[in-house]
Protein backbone atom coordinates (compact mmCIF):
# COMPACT_ATOMS: atom_id res chain seq x y z
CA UNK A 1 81.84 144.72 219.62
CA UNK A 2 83.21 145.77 216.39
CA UNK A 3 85.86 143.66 214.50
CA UNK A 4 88.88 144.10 213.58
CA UNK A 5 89.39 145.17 210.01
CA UNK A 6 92.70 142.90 209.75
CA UNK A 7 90.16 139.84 210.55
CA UNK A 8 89.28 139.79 206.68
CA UNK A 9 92.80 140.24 205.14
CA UNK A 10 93.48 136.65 205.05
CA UNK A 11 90.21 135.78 203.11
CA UNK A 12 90.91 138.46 201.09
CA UNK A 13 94.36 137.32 200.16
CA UNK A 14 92.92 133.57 199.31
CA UNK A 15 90.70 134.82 196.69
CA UNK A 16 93.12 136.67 195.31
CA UNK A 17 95.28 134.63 195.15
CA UNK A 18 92.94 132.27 193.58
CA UNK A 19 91.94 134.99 190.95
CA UNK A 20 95.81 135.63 189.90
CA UNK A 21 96.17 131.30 189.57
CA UNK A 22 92.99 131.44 187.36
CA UNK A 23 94.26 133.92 185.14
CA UNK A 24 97.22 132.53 184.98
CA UNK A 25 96.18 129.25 184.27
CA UNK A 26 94.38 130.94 181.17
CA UNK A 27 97.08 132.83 180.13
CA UNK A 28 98.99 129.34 179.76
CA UNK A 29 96.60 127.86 178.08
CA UNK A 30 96.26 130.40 175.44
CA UNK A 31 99.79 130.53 175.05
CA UNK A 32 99.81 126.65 174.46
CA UNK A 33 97.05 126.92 171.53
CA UNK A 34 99.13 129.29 170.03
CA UNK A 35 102.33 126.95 170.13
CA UNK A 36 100.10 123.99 168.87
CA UNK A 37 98.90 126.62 166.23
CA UNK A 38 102.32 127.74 165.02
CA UNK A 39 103.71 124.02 165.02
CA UNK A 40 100.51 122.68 162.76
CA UNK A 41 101.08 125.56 160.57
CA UNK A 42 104.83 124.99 160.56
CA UNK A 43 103.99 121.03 159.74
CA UNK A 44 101.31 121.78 156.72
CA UNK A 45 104.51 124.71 155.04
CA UNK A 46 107.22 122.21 155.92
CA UNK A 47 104.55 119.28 153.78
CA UNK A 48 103.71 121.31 151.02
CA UNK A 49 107.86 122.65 150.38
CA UNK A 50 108.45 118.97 150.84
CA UNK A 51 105.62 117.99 148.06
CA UNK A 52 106.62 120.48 145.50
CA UNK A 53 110.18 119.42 145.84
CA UNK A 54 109.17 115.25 145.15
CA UNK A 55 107.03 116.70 142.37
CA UNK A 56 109.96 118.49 140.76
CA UNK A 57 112.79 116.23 141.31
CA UNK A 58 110.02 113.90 139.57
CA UNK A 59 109.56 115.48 136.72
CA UNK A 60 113.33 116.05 136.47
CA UNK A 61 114.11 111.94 136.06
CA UNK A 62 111.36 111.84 133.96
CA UNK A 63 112.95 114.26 131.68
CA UNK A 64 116.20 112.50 132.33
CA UNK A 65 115.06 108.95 131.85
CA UNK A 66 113.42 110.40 128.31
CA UNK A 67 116.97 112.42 127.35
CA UNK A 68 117.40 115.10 129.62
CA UNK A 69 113.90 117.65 130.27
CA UNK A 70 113.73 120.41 128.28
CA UNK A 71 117.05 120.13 126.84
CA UNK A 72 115.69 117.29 125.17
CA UNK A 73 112.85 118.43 123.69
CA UNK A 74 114.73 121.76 122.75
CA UNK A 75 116.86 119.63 120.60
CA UNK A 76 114.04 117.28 119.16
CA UNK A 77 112.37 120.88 118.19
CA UNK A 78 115.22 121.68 116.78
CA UNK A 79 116.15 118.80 115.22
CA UNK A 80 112.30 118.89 113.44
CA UNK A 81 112.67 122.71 112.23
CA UNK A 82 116.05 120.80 110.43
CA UNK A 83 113.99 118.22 109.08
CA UNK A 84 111.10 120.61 107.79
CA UNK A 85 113.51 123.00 106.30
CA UNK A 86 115.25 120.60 104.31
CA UNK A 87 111.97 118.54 103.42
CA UNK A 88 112.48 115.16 105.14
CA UNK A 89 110.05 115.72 107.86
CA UNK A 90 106.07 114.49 107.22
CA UNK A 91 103.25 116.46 107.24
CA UNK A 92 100.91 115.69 109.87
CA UNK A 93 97.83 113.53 108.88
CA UNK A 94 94.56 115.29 107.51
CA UNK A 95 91.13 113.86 107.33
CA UNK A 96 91.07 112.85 103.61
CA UNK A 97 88.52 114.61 101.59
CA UNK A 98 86.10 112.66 99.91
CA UNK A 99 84.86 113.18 96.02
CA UNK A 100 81.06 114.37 96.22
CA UNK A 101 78.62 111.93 94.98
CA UNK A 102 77.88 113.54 91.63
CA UNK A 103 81.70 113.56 90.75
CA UNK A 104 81.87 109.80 91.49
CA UNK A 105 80.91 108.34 88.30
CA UNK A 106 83.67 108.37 86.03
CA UNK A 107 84.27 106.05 83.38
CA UNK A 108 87.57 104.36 83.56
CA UNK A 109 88.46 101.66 80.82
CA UNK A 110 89.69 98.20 81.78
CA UNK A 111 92.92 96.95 79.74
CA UNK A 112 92.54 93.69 78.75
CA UNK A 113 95.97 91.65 78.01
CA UNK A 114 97.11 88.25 78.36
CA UNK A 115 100.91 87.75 76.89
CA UNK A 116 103.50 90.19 76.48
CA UNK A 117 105.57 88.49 73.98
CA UNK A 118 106.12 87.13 70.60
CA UNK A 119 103.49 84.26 69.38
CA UNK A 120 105.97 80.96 69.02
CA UNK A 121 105.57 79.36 65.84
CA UNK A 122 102.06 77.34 65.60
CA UNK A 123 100.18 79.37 68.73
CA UNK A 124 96.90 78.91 68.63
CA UNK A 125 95.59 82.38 69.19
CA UNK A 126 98.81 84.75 67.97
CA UNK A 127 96.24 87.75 68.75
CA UNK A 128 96.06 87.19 72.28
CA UNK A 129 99.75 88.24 72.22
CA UNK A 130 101.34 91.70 72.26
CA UNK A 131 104.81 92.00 72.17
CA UNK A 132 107.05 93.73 74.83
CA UNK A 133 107.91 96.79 72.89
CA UNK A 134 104.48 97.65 71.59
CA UNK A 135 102.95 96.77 75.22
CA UNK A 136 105.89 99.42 76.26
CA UNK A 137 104.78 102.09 73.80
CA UNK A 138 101.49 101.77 74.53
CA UNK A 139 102.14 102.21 78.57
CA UNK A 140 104.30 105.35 77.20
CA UNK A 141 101.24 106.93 74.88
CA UNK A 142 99.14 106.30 77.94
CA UNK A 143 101.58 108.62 80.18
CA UNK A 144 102.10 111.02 77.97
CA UNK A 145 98.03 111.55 77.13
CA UNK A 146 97.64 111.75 81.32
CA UNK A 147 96.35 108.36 82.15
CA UNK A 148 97.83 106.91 84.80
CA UNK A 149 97.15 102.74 85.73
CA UNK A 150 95.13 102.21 89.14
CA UNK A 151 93.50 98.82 90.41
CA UNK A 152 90.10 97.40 90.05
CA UNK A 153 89.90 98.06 94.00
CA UNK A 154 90.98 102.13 93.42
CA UNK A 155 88.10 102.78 91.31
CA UNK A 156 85.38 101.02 93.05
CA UNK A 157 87.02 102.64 95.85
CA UNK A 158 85.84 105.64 94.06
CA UNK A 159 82.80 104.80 92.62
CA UNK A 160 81.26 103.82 96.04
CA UNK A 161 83.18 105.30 98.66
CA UNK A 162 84.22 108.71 97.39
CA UNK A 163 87.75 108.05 97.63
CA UNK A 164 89.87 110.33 95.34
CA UNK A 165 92.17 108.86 92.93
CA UNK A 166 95.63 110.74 92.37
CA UNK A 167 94.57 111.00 88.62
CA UNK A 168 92.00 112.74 86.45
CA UNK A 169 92.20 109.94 83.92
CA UNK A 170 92.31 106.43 85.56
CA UNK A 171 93.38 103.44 83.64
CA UNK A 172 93.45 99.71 84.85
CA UNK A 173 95.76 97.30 83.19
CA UNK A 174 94.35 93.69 83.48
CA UNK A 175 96.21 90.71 82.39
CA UNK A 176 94.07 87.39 82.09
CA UNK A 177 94.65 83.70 82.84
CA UNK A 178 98.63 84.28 84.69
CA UNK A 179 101.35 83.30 82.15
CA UNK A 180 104.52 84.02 82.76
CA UNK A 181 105.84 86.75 80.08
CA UNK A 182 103.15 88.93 82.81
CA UNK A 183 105.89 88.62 85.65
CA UNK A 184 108.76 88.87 82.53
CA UNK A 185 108.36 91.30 80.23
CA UNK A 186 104.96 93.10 81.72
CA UNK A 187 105.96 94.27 85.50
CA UNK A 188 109.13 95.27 84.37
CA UNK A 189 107.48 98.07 81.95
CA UNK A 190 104.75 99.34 84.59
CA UNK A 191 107.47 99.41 87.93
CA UNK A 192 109.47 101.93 85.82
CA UNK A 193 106.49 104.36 85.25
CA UNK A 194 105.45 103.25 89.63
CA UNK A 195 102.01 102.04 87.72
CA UNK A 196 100.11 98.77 89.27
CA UNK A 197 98.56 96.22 87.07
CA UNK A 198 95.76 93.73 88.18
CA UNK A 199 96.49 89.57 87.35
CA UNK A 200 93.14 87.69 87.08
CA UNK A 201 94.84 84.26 87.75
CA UNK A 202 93.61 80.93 87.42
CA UNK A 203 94.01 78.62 90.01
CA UNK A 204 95.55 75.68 88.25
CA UNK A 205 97.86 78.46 86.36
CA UNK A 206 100.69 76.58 88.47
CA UNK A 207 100.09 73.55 86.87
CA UNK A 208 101.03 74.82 83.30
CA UNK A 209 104.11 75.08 83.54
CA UNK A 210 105.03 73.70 80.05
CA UNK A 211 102.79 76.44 78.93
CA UNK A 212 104.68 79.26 80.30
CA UNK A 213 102.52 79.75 83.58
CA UNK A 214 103.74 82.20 86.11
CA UNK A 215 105.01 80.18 89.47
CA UNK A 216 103.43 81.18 92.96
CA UNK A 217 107.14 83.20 93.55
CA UNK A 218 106.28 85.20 90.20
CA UNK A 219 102.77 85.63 91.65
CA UNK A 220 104.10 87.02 95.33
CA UNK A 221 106.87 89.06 93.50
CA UNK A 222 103.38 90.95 91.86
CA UNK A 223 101.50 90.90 95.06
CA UNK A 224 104.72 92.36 97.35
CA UNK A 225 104.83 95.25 94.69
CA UNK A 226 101.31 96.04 95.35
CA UNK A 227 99.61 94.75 92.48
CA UNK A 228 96.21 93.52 92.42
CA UNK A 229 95.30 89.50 92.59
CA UNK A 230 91.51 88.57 91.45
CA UNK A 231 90.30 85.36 90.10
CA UNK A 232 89.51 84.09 86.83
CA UNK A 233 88.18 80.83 87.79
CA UNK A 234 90.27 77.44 88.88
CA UNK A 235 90.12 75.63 85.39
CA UNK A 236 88.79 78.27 82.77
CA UNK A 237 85.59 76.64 81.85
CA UNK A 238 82.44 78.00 80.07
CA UNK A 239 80.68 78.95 83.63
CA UNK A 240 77.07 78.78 82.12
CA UNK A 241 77.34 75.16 81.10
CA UNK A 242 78.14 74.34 85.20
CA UNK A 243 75.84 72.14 87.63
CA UNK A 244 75.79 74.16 90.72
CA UNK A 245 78.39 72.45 92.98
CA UNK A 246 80.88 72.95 90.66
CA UNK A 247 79.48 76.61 89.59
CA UNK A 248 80.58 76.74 93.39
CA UNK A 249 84.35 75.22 93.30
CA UNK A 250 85.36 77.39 90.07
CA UNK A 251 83.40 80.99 91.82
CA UNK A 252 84.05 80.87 95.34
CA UNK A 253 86.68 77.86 95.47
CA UNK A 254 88.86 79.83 93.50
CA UNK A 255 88.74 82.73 95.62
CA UNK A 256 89.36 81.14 98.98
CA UNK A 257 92.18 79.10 97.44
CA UNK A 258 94.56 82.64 96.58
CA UNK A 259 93.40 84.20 99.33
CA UNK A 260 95.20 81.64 101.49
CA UNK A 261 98.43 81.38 99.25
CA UNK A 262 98.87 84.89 99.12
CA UNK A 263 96.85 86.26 101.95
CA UNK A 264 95.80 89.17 100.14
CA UNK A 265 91.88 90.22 99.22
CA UNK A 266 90.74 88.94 96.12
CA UNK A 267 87.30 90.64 95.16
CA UNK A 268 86.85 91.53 91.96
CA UNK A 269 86.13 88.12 89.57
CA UNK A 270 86.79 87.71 85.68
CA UNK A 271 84.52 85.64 83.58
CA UNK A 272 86.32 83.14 81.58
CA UNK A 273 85.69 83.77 78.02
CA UNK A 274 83.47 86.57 78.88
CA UNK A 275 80.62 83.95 79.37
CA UNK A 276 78.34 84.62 81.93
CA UNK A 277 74.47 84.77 82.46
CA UNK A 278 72.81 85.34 85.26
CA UNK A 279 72.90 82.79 87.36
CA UNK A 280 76.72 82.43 87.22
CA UNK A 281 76.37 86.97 88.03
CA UNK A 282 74.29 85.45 91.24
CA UNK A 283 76.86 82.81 91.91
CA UNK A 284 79.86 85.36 91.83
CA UNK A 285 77.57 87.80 93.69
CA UNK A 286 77.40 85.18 96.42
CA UNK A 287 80.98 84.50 96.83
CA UNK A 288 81.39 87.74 98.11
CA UNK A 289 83.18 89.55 95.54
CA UNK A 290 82.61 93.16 94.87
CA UNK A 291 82.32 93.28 91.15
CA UNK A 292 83.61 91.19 88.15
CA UNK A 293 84.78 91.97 84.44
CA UNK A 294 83.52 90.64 81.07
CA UNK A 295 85.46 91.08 77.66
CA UNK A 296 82.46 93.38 76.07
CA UNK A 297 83.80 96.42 74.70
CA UNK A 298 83.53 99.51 76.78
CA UNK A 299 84.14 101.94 79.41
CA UNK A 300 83.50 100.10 83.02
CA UNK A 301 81.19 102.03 85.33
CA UNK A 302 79.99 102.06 88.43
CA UNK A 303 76.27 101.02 87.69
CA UNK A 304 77.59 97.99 86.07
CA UNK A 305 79.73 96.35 89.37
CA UNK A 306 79.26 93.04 88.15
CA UNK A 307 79.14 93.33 84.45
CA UNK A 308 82.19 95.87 83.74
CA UNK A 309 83.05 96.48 80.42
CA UNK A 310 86.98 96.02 79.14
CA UNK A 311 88.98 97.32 75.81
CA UNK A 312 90.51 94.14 74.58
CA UNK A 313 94.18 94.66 73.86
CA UNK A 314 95.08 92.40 70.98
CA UNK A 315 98.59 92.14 68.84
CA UNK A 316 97.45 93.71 65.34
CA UNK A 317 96.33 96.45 67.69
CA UNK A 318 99.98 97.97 67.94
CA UNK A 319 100.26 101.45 68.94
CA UNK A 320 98.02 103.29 66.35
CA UNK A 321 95.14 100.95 66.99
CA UNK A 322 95.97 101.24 70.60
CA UNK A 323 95.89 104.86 70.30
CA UNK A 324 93.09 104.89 68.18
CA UNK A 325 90.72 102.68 70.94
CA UNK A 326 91.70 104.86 73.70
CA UNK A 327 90.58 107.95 72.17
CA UNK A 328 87.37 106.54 70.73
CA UNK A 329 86.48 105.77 74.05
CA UNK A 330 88.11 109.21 76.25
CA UNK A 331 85.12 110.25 78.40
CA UNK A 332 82.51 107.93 76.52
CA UNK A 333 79.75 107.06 79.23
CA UNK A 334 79.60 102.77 80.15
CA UNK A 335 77.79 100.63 77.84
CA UNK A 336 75.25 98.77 79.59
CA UNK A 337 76.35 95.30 79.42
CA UNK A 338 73.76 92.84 78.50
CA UNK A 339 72.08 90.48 81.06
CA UNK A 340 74.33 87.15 78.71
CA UNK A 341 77.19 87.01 77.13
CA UNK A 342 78.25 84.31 75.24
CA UNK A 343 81.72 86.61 75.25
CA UNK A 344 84.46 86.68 72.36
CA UNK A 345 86.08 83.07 73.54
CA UNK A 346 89.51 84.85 74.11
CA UNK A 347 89.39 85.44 77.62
């Protein structure tokens, strides 16, 4: 018995029906990947619009907060082209250049003074004195032959580290002991011509005041102006006649004692009276100081740290003798100063 072909249609109709659902089902499903797809991609743009914006409006109050962005810095451009062209503005900073060693060694000579001013009747030593006007031409002959007055510190500077001085022909202008025609009649002379002197000071200088010593305010008024403070002992004694405690005191006491008034550096040393042998050279040597002067007659060098020679600077000197030393002694290589000194019992 055969069956009827309209016995299958329903079964037919099921899985087709089932087929369609299936693919439908997929087509769905792709469609809601691709709606997932668009809205993560629509979130990450809508992020990154959203970062760049924050990151601009923050750079914007930065610029505001510093004076307003680029129209600041437009102006603070233009405001340095105004500067350069008329000459206020700085130039920037270069890495100074330093002398080679074998242009280091130059001979400088060391001034040695101790009053600028007339002897008063009676003084004991009138030569130690040099009166303001011939200590003023002298400064002036010095200018005009191209010297030009550095510190102690300048020229070791020099001599060891290859710093350049701002002068061919260095000159240092000591004054012994600290008496008060120095702060007077001496700083006056050297501020006009923007030179720096150097004050080996005693430390009990204070304590003379009968004897025209300069007071620690005279002292600081040197110091603020950038001159040079180095000791010359506490009391002035002959150092080579000293037990060592009190070789001690007068070296290395002295040196911690202006250090602490003035809170400057004080390291360079002058023998009192030129007298020195060498234990008192050790003694200095072991205070820490970086060289020390003597009153023998000479250019200083740099081989000769702690035995530098000095042109003594006396008041029969005036300006021809003054004149006359200085170019006796133009470009003359250091002396080598001797190992003693009994020195000239001036200093």
């Amino acid at each position: 018995m055969s069956q009827d072909p309209r016995d299958w249609r329903p079964a037919y109709d099921r899985r087709h029906a089932y087929r369609r659902a299936e693919r439908e089902e997929r087509r769905r499903s792709v469609q809601r990947q691709r709606r997932i797809l668009a809205i993560a991609t629509l979130a990450v743009s809508v992020f990154v619009v959203v970062a760049v914006a924050i990151a601009a409006i923050g750079d914007g109050g930065g610029d505001d907060r510093s004076g307003g962005g680029r129209q600041a810095a437009t102006s603070n451009d233009k405001d340095a082209k105004q500067k350069e062209d008329s000459g206020d503005a700085k130039p920037a900073a270069t890495p100074e250049k330093k002398v080679p060693r074998s242009q280091r060694d130059v001979p400088v000579p060391i001034l040695m003074y101790h009053l600028v001013n007339e002897p008063p009747p009676g003084a004991p030593l009138p030569e130690l004195y040099v009166s303001k006007a011939d200590f003023a031409a002298q400064m002036k002959w010095l200018e005009d032959n191209g010297y030009m007055a550095v510190t102690e510190q300048q020229v070791y500077d020099l001599w060891k580290k290859g710093t350049p001085l701002s002068t061919k022909k260095p000159v240092v202008v000591s004054f012994d002991d600290g008496f008060r025609s120095i702060r007077t009649n001496g700083f006056p002379v050297l501020e006009k011509l923007g030179w720096k002197g150097v004050v080996n000071l005693l430390g009990n200088m204070f304590e003379k005041g009968d004897e025209g010593g300069m007071s620690k305010e005279d002292v600081q008024t040197l110091v603020d102006a950038g001159w040079e403070l180095d000791a010359h002992s506490i009391t002035d004694p002959d150092l080579t006649t000293l037990d060592d405690a009190t070789l001690q005191r007068e070296v290395a006491g002295v040196r911690d004692q202006l250090k602490r008034q003035f809170k400057v550096p004080v390291n360079f040393f002058c023998y009192p009276a030129g007298r020195y042998d060498e234990r008192v050279v050790q003694a200095v040597r072991d205070a820490g100081y970086l060289g020390a002067t003597t009153t023998q007659l000479g250019n200083a060098g740099r081989d000769q740290l702690m035995t530098m020679n000095r042109v003594s600077i006396n008041r029969s000197d005036g300006v021809q003798g003054f004149s006359a030393k200085m170019t006796e002694l133009e470009g003359q290589p250091p002396a080598p100063a001797p190992a003693t000194s009994r020195g000239d019992g001036a200093a």
